[in-house]
C-alpha atoms as a PDB file:
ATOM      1  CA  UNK A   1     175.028 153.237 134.915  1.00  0.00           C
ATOM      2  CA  UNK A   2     178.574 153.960 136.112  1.00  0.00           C
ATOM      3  CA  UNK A   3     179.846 157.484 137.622  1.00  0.00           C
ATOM      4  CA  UNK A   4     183.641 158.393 137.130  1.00  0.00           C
ATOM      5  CA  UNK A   5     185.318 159.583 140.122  1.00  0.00           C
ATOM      6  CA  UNK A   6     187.810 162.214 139.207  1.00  0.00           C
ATOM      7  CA  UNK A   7     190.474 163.302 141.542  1.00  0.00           C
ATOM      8  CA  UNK A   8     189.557 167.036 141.505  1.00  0.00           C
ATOM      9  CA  UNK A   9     186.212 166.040 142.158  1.00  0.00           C
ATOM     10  CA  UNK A  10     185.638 166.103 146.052  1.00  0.00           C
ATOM     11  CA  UNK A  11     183.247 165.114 147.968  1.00  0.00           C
ATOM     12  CA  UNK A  12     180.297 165.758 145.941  1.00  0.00           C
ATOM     13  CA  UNK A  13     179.616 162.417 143.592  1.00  0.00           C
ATOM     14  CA  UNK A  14     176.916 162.666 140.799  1.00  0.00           C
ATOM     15  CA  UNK A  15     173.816 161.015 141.463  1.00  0.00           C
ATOM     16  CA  UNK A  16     172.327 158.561 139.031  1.00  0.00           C
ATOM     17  CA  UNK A  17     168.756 157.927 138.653  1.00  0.00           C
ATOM     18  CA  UNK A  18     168.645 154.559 136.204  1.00  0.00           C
ATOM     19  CA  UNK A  19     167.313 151.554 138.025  1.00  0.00           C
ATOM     20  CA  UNK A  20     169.886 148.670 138.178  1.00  0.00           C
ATOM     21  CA  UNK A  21     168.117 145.944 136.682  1.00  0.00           C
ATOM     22  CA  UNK A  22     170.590 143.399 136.637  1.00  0.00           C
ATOM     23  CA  UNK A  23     169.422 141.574 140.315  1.00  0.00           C
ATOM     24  CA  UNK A  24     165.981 142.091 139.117  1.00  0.00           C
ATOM     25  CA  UNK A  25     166.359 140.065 136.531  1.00  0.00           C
ATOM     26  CA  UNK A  26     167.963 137.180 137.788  1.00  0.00           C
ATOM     27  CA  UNK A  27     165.395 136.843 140.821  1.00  0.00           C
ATOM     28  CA  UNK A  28     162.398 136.987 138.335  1.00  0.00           C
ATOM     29  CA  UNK A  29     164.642 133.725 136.498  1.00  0.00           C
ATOM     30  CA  UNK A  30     165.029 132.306 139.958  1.00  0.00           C
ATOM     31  CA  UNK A  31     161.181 132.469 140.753  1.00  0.00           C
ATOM     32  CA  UNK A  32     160.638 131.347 136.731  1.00  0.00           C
ATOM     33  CA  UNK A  33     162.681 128.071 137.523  1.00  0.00           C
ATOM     34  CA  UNK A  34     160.895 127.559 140.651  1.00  0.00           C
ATOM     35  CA  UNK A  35     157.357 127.842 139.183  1.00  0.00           C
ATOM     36  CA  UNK A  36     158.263 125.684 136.504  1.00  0.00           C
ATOM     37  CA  UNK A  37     159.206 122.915 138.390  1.00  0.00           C
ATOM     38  CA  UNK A  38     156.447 123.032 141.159  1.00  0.00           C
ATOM     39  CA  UNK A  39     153.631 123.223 138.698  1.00  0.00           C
ATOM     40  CA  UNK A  40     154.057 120.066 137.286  1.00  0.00           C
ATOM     41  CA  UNK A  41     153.869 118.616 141.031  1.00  0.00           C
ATOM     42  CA  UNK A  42     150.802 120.449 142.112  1.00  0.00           C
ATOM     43  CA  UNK A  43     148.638 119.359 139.636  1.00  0.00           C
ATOM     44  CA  UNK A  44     149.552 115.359 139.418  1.00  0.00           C
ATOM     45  CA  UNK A  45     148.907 114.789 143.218  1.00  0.00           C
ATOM     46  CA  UNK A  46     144.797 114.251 143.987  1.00  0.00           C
ATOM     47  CA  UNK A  47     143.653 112.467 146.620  1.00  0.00           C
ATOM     48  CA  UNK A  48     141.175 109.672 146.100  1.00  0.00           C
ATOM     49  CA  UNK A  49     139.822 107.516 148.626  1.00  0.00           C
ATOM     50  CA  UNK A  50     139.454 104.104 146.545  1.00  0.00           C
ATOM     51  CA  UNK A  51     136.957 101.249 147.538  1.00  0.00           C
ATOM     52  CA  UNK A  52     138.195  98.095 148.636  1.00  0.00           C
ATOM     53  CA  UNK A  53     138.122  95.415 146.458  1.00  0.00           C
ATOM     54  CA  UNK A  54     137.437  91.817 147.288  1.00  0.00           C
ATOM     55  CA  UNK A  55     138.232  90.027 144.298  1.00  0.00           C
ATOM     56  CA  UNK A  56     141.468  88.041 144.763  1.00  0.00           C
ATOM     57  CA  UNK A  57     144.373  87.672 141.781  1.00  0.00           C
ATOM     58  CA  UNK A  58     144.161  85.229 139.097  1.00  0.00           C
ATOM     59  CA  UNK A  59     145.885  82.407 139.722  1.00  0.00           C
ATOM     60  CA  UNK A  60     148.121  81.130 137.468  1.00  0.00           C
ATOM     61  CA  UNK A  61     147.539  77.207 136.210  1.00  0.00           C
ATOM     62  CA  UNK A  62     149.812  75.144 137.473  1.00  0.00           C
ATOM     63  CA  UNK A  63     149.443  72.734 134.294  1.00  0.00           C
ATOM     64  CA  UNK A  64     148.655  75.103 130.844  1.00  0.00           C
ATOM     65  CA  UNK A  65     146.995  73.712 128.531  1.00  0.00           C
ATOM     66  CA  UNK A  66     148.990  74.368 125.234  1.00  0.00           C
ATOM     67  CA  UNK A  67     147.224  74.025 121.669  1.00  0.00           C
ATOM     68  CA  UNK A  68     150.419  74.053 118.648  1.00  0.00           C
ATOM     69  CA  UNK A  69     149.369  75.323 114.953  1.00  0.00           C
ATOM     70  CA  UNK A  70     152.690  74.245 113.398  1.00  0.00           C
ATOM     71  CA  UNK A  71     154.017  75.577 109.986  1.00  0.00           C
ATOM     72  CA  UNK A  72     152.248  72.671 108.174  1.00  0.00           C
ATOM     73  CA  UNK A  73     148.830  72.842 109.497  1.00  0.00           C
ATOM     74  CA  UNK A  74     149.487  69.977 111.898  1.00  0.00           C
ATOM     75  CA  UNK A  75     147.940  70.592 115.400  1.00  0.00           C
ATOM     76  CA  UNK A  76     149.044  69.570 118.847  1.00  0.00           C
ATOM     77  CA  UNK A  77     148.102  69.395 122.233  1.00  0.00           C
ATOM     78  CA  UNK A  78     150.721  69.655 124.632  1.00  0.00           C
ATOM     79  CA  UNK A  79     153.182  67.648 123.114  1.00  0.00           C
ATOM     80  CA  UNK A  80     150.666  64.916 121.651  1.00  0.00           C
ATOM     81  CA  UNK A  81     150.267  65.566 117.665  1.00  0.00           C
ATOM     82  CA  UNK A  82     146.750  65.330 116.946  1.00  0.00           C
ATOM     83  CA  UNK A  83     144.155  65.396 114.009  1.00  0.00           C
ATOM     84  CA  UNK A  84     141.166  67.862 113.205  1.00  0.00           C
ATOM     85  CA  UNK A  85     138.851  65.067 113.848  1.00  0.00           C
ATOM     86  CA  UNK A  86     140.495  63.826 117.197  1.00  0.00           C
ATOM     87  CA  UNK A  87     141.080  67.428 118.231  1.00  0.00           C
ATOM     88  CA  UNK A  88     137.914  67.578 120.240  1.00  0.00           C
ATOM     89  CA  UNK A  89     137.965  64.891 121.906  1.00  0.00           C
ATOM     90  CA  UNK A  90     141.788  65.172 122.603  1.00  0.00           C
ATOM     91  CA  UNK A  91     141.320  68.737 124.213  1.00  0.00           C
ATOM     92  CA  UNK A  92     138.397  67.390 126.334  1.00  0.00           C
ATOM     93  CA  UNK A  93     140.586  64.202 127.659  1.00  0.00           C
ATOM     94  CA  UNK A  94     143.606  66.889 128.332  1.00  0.00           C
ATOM     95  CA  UNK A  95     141.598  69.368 130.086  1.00  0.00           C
ATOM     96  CA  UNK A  96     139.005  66.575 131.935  1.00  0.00           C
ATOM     97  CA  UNK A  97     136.221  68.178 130.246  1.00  0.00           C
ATOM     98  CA  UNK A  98     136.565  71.652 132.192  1.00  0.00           C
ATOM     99  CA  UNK A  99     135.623  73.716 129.544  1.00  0.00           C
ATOM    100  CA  UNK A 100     136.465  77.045 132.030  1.00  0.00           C
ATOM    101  CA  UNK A 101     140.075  75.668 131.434  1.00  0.00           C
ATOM    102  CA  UNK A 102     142.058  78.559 129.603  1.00  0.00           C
ATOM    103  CA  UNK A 103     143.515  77.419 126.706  1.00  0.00           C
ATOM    104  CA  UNK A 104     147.103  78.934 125.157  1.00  0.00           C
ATOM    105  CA  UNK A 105     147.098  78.673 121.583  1.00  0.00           C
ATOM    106  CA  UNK A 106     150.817  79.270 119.912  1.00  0.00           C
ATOM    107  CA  UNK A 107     151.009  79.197 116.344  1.00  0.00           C
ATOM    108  CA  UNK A 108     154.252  79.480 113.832  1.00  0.00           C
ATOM    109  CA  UNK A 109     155.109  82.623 112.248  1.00  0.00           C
ATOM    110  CA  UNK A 110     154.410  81.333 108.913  1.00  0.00           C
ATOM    111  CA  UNK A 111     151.201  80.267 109.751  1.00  0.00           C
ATOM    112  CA  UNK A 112     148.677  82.599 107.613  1.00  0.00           C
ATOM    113  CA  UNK A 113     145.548  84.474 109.865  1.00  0.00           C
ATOM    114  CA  UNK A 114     142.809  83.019 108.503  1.00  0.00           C
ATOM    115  CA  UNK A 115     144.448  78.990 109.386  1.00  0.00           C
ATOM    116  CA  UNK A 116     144.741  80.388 113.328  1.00  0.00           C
ATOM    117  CA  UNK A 117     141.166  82.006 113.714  1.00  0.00           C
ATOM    118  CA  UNK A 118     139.673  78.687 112.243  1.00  0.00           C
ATOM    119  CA  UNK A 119     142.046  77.035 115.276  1.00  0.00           C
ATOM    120  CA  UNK A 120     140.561  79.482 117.630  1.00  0.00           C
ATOM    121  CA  UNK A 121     137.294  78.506 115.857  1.00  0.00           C
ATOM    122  CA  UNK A 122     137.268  75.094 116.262  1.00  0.00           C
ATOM    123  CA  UNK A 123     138.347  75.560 120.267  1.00  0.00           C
ATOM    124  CA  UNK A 124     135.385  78.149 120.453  1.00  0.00           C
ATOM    125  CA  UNK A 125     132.982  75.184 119.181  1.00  0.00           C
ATOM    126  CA  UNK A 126     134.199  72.836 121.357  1.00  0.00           C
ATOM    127  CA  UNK A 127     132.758  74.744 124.401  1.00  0.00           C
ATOM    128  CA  UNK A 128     136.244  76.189 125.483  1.00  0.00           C
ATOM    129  CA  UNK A 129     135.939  80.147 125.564  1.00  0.00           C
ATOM    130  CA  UNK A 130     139.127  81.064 127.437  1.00  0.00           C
ATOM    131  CA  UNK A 131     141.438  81.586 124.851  1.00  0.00           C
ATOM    132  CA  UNK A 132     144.745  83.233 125.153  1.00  0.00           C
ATOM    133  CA  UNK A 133     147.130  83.687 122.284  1.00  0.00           C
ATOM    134  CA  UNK A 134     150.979  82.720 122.823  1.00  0.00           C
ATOM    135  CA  UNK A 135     153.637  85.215 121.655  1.00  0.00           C
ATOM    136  CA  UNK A 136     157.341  86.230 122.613  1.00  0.00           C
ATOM    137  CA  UNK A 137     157.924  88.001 125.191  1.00  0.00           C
ATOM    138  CA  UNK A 138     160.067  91.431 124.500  1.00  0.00           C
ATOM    139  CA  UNK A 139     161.237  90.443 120.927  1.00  0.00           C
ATOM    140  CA  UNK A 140     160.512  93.350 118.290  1.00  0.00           C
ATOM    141  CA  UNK A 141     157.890  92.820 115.409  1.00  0.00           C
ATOM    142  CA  UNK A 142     160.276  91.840 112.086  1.00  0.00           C
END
């Protein structure tokens, strides 16, 4: 609270006895900010002594094996057009009969769900259980 000096006044000044809050305030904000920042910090940091591991990373094939459901129902292997009657056989000649071979199926957009899980099928039969499915990278569903 503020005093008023007067001129006629003297020496003598009033005393006040209200508590100036205004620096009180501003360190409790101070100290608020401060909290609110290390919090988040304290709690995300735990120590945990992990095992080692000793598997090693996949390896990528150097020669994919690529099998194409095209808009028509047509099916390819690589780049060789192939039938649903040769398709075994084809995959086994293309992969040397390594069925742990992973296999990348790719199919058109227009192809329906139920003609790509009878592809998948029909790899599945033929021994090959590594199936991966093809898409574009970082394009947005339409």
């Amino acid at each position: 609270m503020a005093t008023k000096i007067s001129e006629e006044a003297g020496d003598d000044l009033p005393e006040t006895a209200d508590i100036n809050v205004t620096p009180f305030i501003d360190v409790i904000l101070v100290l608020l900010i401060i909290f609110m920042v290390a919090a988040p910090l304290a709690t995300v940091d735990m120590k945990v002594d992990l095992p080692q591991s000793a598997a090693r990373a996949t390896p990528r094939d150097d020669k994919p094996v690529f099998v194409t459901l095209k808009s028509d129902l047509g099916l390819a292997i690589g780049n060789e057009t192939t039938t649903r009657e040769g398709f075994v056989a084809a995959l086994d000649s293309t992969t040397g009969g390594d069925k742990q071979t992973r296999v990348l199926l790719r199919a058109d957009k227009a192809v329906a769900y139920g003609d790509l899980m009878a592809v998948m099928n029909l790899v599945q039969r033929a021994g090959y259980t590594k199936i991966a499915l093809v898409g574009l990278e970082g394009g947005a569903a339409n």
